[in-house]
C-alpha atoms as a PDB file:
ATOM      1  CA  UNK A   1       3.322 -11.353   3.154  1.00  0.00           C
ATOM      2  CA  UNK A   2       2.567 -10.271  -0.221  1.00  0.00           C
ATOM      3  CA  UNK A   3      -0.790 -11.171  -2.504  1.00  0.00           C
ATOM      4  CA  UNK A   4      -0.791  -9.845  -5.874  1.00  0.00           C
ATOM      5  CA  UNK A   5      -4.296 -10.719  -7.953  1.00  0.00           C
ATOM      6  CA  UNK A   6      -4.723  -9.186 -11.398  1.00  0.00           C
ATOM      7  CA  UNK A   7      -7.982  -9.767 -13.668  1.00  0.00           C
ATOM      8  CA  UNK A   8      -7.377  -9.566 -17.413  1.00  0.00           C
ATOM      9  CA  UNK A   9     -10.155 -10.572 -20.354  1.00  0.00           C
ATOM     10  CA  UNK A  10      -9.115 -12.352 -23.521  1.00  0.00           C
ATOM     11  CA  UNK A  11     -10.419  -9.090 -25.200  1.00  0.00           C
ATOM     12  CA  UNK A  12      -9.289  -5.414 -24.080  1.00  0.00           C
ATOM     13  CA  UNK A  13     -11.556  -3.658 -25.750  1.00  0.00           C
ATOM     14  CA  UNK A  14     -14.423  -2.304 -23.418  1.00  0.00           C
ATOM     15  CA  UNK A  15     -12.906  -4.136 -20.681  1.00  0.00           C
ATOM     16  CA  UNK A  16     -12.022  -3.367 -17.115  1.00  0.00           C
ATOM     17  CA  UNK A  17      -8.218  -4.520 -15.783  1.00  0.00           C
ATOM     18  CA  UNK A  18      -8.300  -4.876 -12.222  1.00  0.00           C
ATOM     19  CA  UNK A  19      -4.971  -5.329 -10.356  1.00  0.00           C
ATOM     20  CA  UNK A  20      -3.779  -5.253  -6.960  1.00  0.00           C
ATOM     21  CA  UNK A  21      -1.124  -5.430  -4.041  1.00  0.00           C
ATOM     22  CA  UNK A  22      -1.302  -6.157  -0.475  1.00  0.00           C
ATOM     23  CA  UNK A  23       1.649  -6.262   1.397  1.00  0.00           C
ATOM     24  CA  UNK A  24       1.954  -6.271   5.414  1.00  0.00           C
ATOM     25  CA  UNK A  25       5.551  -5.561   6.702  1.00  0.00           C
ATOM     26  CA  UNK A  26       6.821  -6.235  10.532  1.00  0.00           C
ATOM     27  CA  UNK A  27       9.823  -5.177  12.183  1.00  0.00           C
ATOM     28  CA  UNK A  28      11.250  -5.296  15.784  1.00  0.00           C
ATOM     29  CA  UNK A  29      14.536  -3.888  17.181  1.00  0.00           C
ATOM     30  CA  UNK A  30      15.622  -5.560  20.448  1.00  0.00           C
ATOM     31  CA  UNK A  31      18.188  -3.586  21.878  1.00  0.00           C
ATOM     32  CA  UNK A  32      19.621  -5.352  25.675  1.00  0.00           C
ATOM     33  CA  UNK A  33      22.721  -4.088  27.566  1.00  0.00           C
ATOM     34  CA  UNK A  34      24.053  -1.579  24.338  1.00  0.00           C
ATOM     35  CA  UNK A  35      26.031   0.921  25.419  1.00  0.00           C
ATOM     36  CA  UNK A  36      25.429   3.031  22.555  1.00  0.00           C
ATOM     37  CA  UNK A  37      21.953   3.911  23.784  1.00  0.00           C
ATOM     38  CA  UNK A  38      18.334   3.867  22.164  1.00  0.00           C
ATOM     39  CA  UNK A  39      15.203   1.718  22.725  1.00  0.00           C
ATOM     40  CA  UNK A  40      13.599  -1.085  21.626  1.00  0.00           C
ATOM     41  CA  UNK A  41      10.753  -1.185  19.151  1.00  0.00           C
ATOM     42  CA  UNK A  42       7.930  -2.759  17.095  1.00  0.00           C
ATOM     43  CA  UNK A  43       6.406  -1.112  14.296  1.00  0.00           C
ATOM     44  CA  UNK A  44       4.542  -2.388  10.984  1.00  0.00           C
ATOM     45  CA  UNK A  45       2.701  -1.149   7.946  1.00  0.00           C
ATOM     46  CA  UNK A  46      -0.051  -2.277   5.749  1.00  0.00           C
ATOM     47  CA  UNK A  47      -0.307  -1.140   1.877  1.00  0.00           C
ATOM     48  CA  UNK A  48      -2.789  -1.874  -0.749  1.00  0.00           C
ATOM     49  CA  UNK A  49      -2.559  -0.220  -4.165  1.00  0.00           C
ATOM     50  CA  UNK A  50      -4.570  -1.545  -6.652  1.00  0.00           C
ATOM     51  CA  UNK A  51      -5.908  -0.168 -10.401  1.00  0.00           C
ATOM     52  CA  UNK A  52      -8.735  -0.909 -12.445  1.00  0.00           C
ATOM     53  CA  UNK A  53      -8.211   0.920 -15.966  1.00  0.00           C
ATOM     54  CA  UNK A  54     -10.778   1.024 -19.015  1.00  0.00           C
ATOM     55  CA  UNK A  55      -9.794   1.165 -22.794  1.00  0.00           C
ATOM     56  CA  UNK A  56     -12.324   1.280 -25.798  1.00  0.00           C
ATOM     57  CA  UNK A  57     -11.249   2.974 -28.719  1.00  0.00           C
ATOM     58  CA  UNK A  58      -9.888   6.029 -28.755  1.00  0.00           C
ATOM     59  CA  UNK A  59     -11.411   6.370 -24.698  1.00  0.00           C
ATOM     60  CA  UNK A  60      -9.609   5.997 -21.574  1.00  0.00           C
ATOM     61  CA  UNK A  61      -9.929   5.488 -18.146  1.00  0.00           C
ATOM     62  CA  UNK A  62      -6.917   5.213 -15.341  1.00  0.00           C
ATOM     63  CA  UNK A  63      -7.727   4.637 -11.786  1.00  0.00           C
ATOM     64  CA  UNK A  64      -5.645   4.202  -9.055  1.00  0.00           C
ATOM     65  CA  UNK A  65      -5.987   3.532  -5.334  1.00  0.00           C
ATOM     66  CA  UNK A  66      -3.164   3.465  -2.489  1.00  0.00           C
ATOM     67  CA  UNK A  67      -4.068   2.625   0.985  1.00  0.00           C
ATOM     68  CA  UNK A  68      -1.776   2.527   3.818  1.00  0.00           C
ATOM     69  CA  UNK A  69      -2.027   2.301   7.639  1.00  0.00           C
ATOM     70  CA  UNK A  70       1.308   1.966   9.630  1.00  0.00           C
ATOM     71  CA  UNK A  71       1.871   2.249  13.343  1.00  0.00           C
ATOM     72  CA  UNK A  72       5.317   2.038  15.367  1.00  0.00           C
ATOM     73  CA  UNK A  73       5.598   1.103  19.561  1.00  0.00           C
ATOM     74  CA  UNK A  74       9.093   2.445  21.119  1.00  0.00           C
ATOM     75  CA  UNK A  75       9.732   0.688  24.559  1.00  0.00           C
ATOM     76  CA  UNK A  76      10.941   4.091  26.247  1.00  0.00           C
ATOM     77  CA  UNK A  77       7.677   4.427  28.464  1.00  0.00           C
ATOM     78  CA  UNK A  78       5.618   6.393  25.310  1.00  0.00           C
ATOM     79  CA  UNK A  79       2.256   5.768  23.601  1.00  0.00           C
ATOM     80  CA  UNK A  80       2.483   3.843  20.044  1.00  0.00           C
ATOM     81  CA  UNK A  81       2.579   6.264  17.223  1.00  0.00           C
ATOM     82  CA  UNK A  82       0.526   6.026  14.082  1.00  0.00           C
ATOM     83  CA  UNK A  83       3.771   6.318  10.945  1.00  0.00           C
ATOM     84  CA  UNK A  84       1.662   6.379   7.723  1.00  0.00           C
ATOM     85  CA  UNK A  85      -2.666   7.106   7.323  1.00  0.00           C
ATOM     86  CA  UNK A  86      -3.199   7.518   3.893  1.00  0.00           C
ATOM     87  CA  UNK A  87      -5.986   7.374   1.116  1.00  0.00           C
ATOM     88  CA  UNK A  88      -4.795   8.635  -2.126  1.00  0.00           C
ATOM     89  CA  UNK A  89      -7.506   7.987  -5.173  1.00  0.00           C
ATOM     90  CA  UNK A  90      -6.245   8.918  -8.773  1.00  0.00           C
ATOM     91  CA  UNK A  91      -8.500   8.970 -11.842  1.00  0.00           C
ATOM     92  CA  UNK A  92      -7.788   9.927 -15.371  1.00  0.00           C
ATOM     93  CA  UNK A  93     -10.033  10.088 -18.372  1.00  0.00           C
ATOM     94  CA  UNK A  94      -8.877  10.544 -21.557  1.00  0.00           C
ATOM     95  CA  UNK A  95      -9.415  10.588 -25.657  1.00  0.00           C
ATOM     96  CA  UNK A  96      -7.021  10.155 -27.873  1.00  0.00           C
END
């Protein structure tokens, strides 16, 4: 599933642009009676990365934001492992 929402004024100048992603992604392996080995699984991942960016002028103002949380399950008897845990926050100012 994927929702994409994105805010943009009629006049740029001064104005915030807001946009953003969310996307949740399943998969599962069923493996039954394969010779070649290995173990069934489950895993999935949620992402959001969004910006919200400023321009007036000769001013600047780029911000980014990634979050991400992602866990997988082997069927081999072990605990569910966490795959991906991060918060990553960018910000740039500038003048031209």
């Amino acid at each position: 599933a994927q929702v994409q929402a994105r805010h943009v004024s009629d006049s740029l100048d001064g104005k915030w642009v807001h946009s953003g992603v969310f996307n949740i992604n399943m998969t599962q392996v069923n493996l039954s009676n394969w010779a070649a080995g290995g173990f069934s699984s489950v895993s999935g991942i949620a992402m959001f990365n969004g910006t919200a960016n400023w321009k007036k002028g000769r001013k600047a103002w780029d911000n980014s934001l990634i979050l991400a949380f992602g866990g997988q399950h082997i069927h081999d008897g072990s605990e569910p492992q966490k795959t991906d845990d991060r918060i990553e926050l960018n910000t740039k100012f500038g003048y031209e």
